[in-house]
N, C-alpha and C. Protein backbone atom coordinates (compact mmCIF):
# COMPACT_ATOMS: atom_id res chain seq x y z
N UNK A 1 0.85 -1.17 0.00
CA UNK A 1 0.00 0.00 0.00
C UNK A 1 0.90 1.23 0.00
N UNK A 2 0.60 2.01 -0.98
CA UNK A 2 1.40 3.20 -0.93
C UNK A 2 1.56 4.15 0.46
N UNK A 3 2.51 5.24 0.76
CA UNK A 3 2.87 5.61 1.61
C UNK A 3 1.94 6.76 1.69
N UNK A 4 1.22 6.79 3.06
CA UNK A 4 0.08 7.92 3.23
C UNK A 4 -1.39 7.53 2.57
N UNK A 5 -1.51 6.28 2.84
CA UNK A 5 -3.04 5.68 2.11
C UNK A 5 -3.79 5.15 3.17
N UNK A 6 -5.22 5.11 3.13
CA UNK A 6 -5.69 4.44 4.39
C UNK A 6 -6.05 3.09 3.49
N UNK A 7 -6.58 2.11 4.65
CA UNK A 7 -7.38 1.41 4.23
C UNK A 7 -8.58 0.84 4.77
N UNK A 8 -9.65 -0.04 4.38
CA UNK A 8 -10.84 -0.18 4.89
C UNK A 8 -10.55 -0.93 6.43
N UNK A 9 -9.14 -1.44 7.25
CA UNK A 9 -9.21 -1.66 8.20
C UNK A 9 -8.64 -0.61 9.12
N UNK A 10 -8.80 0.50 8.86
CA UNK A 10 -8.55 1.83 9.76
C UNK A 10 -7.20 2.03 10.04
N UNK A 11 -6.33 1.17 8.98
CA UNK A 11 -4.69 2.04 9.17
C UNK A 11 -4.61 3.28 8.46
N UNK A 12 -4.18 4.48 8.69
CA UNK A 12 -3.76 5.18 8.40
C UNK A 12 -2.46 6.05 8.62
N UNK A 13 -1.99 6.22 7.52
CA UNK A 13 -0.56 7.32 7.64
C UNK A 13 -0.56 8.53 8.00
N UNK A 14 0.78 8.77 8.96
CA UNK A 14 0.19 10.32 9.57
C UNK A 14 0.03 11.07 8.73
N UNK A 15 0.17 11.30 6.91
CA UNK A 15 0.00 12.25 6.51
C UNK A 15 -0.76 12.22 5.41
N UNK A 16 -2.02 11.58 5.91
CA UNK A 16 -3.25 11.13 4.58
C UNK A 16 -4.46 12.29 5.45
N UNK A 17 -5.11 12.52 4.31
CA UNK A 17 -5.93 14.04 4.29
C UNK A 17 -7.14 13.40 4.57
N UNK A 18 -7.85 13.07 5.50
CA UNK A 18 -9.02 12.12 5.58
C UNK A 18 -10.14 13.27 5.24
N UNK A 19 -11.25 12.15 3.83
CA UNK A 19 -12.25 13.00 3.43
C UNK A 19 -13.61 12.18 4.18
N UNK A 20 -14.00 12.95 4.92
CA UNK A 20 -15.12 12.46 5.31
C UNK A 20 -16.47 12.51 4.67
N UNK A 21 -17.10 11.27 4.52
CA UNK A 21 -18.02 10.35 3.58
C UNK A 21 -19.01 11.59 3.47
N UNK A 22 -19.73 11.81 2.49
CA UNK A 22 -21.32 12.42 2.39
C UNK A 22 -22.04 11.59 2.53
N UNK A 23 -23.36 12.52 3.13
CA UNK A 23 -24.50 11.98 3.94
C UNK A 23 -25.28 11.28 2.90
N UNK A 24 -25.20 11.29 1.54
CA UNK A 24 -25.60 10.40 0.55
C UNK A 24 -25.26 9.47 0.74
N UNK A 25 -24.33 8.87 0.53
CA UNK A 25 -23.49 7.30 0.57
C UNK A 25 -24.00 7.08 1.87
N UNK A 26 -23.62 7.37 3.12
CA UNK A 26 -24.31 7.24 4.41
C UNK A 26 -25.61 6.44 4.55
N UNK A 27 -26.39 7.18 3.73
CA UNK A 27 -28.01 7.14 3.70
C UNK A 27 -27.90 5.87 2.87
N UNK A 28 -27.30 5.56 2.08
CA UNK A 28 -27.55 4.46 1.01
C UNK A 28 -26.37 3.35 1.75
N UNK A 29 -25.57 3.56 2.40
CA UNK A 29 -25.03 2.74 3.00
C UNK A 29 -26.00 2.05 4.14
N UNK A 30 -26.57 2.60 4.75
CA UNK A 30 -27.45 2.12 6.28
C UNK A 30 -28.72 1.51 5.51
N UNK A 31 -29.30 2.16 4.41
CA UNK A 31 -30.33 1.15 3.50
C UNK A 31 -30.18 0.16 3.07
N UNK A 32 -28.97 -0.19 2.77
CA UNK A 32 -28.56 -1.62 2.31
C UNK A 32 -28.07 -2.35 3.38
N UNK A 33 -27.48 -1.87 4.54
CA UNK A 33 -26.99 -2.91 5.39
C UNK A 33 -28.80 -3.65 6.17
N UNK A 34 -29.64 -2.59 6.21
CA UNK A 34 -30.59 -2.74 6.93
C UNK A 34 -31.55 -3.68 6.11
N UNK A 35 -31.59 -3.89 4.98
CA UNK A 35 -31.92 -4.30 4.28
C UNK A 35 -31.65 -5.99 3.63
N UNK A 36 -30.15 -5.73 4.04
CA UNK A 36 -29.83 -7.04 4.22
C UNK A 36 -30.23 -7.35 5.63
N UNK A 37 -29.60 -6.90 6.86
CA UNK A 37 -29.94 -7.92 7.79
C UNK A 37 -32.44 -8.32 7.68
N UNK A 38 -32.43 -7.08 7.43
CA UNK A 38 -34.06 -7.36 7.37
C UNK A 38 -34.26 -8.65 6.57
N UNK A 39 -33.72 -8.92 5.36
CA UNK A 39 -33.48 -10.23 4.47
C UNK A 39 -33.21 -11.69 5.25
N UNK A 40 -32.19 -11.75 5.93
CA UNK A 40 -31.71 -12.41 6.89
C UNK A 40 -32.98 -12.63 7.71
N UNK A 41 -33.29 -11.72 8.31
CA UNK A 41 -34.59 -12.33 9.43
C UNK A 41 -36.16 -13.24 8.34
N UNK A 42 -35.87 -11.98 7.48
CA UNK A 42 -37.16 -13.16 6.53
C UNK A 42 -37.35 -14.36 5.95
N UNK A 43 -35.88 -14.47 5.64
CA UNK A 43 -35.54 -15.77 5.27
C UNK A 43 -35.78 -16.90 6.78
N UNK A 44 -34.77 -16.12 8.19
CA UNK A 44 -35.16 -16.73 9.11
C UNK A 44 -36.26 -17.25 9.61
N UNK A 45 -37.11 -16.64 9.00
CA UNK A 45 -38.47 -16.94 9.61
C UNK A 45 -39.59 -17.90 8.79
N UNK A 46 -39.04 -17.67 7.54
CA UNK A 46 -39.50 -18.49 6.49
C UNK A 46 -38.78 -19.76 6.60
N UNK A 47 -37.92 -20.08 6.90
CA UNK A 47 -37.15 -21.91 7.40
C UNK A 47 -38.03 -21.90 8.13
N UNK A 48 -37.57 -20.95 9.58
CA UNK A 48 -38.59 -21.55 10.98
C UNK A 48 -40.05 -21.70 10.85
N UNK A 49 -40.77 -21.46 9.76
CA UNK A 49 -42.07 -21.63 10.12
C UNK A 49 -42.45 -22.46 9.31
N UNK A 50 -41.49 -23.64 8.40
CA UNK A 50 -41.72 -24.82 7.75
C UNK A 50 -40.98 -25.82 8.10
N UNK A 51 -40.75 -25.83 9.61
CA UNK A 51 -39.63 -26.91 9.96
C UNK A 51 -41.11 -27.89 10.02
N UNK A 52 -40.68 -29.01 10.41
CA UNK A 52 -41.68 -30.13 10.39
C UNK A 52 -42.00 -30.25 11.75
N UNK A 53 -42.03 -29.61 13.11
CA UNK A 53 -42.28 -29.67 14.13
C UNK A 53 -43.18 -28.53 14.80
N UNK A 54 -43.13 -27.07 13.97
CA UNK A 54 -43.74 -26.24 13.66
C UNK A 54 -45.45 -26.60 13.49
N UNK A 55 -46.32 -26.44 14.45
CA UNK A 55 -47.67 -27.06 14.28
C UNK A 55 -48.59 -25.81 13.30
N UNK A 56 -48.87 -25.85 12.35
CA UNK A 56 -49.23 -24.97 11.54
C UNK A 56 -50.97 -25.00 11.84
N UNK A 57 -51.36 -25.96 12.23
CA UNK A 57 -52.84 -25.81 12.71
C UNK A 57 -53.01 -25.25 13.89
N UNK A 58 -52.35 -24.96 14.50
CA UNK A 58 -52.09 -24.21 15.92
C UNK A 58 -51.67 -22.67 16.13
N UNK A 59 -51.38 -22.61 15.29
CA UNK A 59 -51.06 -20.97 14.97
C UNK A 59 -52.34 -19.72 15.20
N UNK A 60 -52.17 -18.84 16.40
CA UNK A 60 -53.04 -18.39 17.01
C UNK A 60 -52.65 -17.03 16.96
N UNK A 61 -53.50 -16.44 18.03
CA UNK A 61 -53.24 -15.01 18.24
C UNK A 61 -51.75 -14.76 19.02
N UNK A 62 -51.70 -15.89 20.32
CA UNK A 62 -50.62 -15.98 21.47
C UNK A 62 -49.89 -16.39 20.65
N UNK A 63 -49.41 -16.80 19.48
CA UNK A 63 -48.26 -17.98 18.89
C UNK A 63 -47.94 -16.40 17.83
N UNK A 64 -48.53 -15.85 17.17
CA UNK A 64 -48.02 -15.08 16.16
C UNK A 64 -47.61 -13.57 17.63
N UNK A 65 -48.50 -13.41 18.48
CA UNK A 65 -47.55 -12.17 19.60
C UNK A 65 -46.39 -12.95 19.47
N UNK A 66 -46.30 -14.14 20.24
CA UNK A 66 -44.70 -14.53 21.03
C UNK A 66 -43.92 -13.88 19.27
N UNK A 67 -44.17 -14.85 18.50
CA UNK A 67 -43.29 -14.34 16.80
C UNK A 67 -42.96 -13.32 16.87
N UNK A 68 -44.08 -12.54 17.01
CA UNK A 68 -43.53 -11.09 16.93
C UNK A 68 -42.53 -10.48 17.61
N UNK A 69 -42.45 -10.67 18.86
CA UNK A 69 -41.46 -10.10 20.27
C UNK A 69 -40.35 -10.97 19.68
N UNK A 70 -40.17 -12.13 19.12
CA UNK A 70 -38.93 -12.76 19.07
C UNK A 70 -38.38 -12.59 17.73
N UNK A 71 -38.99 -11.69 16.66
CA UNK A 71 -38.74 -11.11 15.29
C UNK A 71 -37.68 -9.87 15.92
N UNK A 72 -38.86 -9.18 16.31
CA UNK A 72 -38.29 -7.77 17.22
C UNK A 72 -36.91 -7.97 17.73
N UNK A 73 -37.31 -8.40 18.90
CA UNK A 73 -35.91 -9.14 19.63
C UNK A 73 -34.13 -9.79 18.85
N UNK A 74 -34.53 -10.68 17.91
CA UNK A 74 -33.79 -10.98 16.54
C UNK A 74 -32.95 -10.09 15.95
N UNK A 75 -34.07 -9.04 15.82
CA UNK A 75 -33.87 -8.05 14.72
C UNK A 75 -32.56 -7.32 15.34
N UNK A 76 -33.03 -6.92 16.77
CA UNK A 76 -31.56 -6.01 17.44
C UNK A 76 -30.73 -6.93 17.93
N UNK A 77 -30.86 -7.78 18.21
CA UNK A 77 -29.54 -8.80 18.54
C UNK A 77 -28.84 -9.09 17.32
N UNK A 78 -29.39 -9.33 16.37
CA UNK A 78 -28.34 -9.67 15.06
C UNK A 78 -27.80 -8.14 14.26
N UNK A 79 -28.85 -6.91 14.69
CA UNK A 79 -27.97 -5.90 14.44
C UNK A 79 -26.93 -5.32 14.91
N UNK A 80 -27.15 -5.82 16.41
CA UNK A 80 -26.21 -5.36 17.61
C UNK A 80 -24.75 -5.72 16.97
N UNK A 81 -24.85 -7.04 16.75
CA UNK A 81 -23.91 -8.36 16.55
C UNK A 81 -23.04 -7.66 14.89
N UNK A 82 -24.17 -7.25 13.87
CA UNK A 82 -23.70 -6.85 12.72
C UNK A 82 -22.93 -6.02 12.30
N UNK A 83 -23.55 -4.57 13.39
CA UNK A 83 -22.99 -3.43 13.13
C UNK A 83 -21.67 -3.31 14.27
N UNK A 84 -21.71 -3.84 15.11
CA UNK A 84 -20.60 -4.11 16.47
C UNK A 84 -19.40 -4.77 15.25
N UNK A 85 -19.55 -5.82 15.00
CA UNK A 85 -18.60 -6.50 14.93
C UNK A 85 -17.72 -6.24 13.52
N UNK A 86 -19.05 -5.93 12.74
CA UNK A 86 -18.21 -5.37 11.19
C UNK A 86 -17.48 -3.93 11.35
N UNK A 87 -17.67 -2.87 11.83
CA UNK A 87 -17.19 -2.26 12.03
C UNK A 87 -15.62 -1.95 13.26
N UNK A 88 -16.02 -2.76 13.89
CA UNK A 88 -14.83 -3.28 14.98
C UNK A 88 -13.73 -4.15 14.23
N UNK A 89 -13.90 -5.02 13.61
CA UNK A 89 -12.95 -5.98 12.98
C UNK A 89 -12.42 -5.52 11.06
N UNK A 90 -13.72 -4.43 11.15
CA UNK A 90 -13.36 -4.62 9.48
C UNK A 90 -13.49 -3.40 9.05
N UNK A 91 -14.00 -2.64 10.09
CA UNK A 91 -13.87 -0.77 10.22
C UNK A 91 -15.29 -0.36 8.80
N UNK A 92 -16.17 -1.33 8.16
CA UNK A 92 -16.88 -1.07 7.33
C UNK A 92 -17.75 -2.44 7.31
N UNK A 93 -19.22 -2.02 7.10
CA UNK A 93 -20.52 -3.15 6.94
C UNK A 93 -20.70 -3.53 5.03
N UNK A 94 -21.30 -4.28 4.70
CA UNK A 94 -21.51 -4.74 3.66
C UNK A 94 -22.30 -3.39 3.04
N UNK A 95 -22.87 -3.00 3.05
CA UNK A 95 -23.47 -1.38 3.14
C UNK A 95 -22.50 -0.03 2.88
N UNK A 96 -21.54 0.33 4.21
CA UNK A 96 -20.69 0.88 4.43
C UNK A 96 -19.62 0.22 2.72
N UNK A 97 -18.85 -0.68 2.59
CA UNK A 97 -18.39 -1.18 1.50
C UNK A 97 -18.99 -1.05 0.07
N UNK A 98 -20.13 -1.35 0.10
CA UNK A 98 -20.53 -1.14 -1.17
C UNK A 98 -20.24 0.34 -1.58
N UNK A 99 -20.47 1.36 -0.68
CA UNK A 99 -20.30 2.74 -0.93
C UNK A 99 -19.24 3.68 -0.52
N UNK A 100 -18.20 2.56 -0.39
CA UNK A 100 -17.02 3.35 -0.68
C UNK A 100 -16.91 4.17 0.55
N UNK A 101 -17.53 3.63 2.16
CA UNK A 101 -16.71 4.53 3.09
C UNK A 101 -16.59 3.57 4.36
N UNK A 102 -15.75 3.66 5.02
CA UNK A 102 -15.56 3.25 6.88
C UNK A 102 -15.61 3.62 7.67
N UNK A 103 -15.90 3.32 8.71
CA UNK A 103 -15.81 3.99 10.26
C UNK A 103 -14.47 4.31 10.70
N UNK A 104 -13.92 5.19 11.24
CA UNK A 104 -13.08 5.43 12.06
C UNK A 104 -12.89 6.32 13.14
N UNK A 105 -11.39 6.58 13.57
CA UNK A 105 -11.50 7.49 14.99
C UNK A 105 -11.21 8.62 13.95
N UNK A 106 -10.97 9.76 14.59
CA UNK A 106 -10.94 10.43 14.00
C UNK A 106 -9.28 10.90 13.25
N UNK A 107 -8.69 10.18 14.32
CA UNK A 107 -7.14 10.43 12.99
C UNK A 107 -7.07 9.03 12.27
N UNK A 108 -7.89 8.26 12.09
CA UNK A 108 -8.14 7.47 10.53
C UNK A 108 -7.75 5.85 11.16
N UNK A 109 -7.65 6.12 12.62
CA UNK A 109 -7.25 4.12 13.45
C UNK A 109 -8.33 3.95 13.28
N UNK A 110 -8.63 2.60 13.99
CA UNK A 110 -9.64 1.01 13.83
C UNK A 110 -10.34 1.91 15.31
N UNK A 111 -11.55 1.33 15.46
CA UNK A 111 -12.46 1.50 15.82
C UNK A 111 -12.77 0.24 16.71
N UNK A 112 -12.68 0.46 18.37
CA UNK A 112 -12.80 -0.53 19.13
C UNK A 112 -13.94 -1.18 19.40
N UNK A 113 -14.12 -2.68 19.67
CA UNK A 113 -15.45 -3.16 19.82
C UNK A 113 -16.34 -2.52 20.90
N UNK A 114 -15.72 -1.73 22.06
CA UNK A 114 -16.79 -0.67 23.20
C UNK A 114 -17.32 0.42 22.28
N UNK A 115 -16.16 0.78 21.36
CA UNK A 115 -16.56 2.15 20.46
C UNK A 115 -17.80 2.05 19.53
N UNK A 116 -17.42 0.55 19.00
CA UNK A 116 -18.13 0.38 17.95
C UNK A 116 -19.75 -0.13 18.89
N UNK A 117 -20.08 -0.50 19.44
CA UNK A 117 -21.28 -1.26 20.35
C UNK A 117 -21.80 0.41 20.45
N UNK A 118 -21.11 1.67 21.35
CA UNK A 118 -21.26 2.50 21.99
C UNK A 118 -22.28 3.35 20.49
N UNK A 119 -21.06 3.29 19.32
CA UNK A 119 -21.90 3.59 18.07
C UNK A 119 -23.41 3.24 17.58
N UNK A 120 -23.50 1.90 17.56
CA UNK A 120 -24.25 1.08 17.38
C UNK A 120 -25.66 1.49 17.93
N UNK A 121 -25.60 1.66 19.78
CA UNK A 121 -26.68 2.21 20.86
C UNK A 121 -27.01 3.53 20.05
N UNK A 122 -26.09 4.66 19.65
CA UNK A 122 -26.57 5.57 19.77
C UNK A 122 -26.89 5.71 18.16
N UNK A 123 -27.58 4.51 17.42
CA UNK A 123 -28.72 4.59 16.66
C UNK A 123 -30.15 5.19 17.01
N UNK A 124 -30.41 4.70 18.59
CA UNK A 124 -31.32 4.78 18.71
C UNK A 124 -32.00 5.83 18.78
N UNK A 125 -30.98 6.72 20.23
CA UNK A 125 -31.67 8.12 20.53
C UNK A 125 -31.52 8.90 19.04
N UNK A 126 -30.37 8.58 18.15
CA UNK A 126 -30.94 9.22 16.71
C UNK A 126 -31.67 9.09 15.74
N UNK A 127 -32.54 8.10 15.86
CA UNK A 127 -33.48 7.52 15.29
C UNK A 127 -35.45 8.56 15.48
N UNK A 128 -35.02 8.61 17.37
CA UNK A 128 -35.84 9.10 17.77
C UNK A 128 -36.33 10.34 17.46
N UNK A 129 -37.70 11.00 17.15
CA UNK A 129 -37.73 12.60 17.07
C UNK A 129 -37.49 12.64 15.23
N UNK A 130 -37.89 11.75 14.75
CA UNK A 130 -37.60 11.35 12.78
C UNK A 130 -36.43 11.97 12.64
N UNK A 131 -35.64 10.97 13.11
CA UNK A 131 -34.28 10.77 12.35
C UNK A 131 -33.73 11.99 12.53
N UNK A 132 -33.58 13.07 13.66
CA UNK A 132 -32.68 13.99 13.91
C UNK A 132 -31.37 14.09 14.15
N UNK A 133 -31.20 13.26 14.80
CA UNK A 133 -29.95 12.57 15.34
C UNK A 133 -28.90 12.28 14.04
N UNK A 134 -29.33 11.66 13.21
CA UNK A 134 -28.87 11.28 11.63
C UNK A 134 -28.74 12.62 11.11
N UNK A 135 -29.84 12.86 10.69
CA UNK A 135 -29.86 14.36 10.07
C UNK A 135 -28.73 15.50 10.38
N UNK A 136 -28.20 15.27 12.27
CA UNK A 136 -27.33 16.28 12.71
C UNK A 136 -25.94 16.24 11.72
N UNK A 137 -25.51 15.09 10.97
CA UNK A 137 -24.91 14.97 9.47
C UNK A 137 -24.57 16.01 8.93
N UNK A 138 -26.03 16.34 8.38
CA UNK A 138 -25.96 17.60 7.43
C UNK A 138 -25.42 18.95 7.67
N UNK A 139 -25.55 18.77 8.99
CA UNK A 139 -24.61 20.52 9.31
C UNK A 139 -23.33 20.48 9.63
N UNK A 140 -23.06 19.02 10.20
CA UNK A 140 -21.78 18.91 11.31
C UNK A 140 -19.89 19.19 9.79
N UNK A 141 -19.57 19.39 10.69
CA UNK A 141 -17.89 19.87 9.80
C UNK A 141 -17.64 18.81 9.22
N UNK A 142 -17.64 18.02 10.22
CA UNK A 142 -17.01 16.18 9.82
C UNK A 142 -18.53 15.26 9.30
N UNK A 143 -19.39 15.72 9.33
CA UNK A 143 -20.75 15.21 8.44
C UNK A 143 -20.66 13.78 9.83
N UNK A 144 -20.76 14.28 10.89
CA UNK A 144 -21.12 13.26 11.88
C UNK A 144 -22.32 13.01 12.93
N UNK A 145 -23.14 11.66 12.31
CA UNK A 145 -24.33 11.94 13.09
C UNK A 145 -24.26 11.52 14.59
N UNK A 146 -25.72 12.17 15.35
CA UNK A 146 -25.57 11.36 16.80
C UNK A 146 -24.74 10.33 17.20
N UNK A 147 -24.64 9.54 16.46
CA UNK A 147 -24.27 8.29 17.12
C UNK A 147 -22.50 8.19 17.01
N UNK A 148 -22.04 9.16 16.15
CA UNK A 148 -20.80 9.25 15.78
C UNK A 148 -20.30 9.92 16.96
N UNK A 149 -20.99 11.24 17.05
CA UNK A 149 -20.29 11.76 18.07
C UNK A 149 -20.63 11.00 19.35
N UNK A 150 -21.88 10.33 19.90
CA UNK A 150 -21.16 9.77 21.32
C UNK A 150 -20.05 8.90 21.42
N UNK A 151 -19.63 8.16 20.11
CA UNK A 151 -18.71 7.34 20.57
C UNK A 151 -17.45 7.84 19.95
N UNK A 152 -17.37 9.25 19.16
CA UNK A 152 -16.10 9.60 18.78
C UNK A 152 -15.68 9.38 17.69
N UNK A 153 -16.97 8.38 16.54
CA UNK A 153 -15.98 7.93 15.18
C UNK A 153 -16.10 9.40 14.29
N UNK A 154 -15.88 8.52 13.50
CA UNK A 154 -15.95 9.49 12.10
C UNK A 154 -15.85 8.91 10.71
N UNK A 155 -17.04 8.74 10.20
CA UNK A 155 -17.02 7.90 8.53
C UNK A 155 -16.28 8.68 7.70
N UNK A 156 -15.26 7.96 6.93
CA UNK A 156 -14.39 8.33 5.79
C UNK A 156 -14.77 7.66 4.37
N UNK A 157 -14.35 8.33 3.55
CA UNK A 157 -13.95 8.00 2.17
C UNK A 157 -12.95 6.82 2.56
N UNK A 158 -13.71 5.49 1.72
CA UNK A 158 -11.96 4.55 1.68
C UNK A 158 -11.60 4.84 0.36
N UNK A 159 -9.85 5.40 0.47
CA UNK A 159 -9.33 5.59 -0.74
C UNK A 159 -8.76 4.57 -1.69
């Protein structure tokens, strides 16, 4: 790798100019990761509800609640798990990759698994209030939403 280049696992040279990602790619990055894991659960649920032990004449009001809470439930445990770990080990999600940017600290290192989890949580409170938190993006210097700044990253351009 040439001298002063980053790469998608958050090495960087002290003297690479880090461009931080637009809130486009961002937006189309978190649509596709979400999109896949949403895929993942449908598929999940489509095995589980043709296993051969699965009583299909039994399927009620109480049997499709419990589904539901354990869809729900699913849904943030395997995101927890998705967005924690791809970004911790690989500094970028299948999402994040397709569009050409990564997570990092802010002088362009790897991104720790507390950092990255800490990231992850603060989806939520930016989620809350339609997507303000996200939105705070659009004004910030470094184009960093809620969740960036509680845990300190900062999405880059991978060059």
């Amino acid at each position: 790798m040439p001298e002063g280049s980053a790469s998608a696992f958050g090495e960087s040279a002290p003297h690479t100019k880090l461009r931080y990602a637009p809130i486009w790619r961002r937006f189309y990055a978190y649509a596709a990761d979400n999109t896949f894991l949403a895929s993942i659960i449908t598929l999940s649920i489509g095995i589980s509800m043709n296993l051969p032990w699965v009583p299909h004449d039994a399927i009620g009001e109480e049997v499709v609640g419990k589904l539901v809470l354990f869809v729900i439930f699913f849904y943030h445990f395997l995101s927890a798990l998705y967005y924690t770990l791809a970004v911790a080990l690989l500094g970028t999600t299948l999402g994040k990759s397709a569009m050409g940017v990564r997570v990092a600290m802010p002088d362009g290192a790897a991104v720790s698994i507390p950092r990255a989890f800490i990231r992850f949580v603060g989806y939520y409170p930016g989620a809350m209030l339609f997507y303000l938190g996200f939105a705070w993006a659009l004004v910030d210097s470094r184009n960093q939403a809620l969740h960036d700044k509680l845990a300190g990253t900062v999405v880059l351009e991978i060059e």
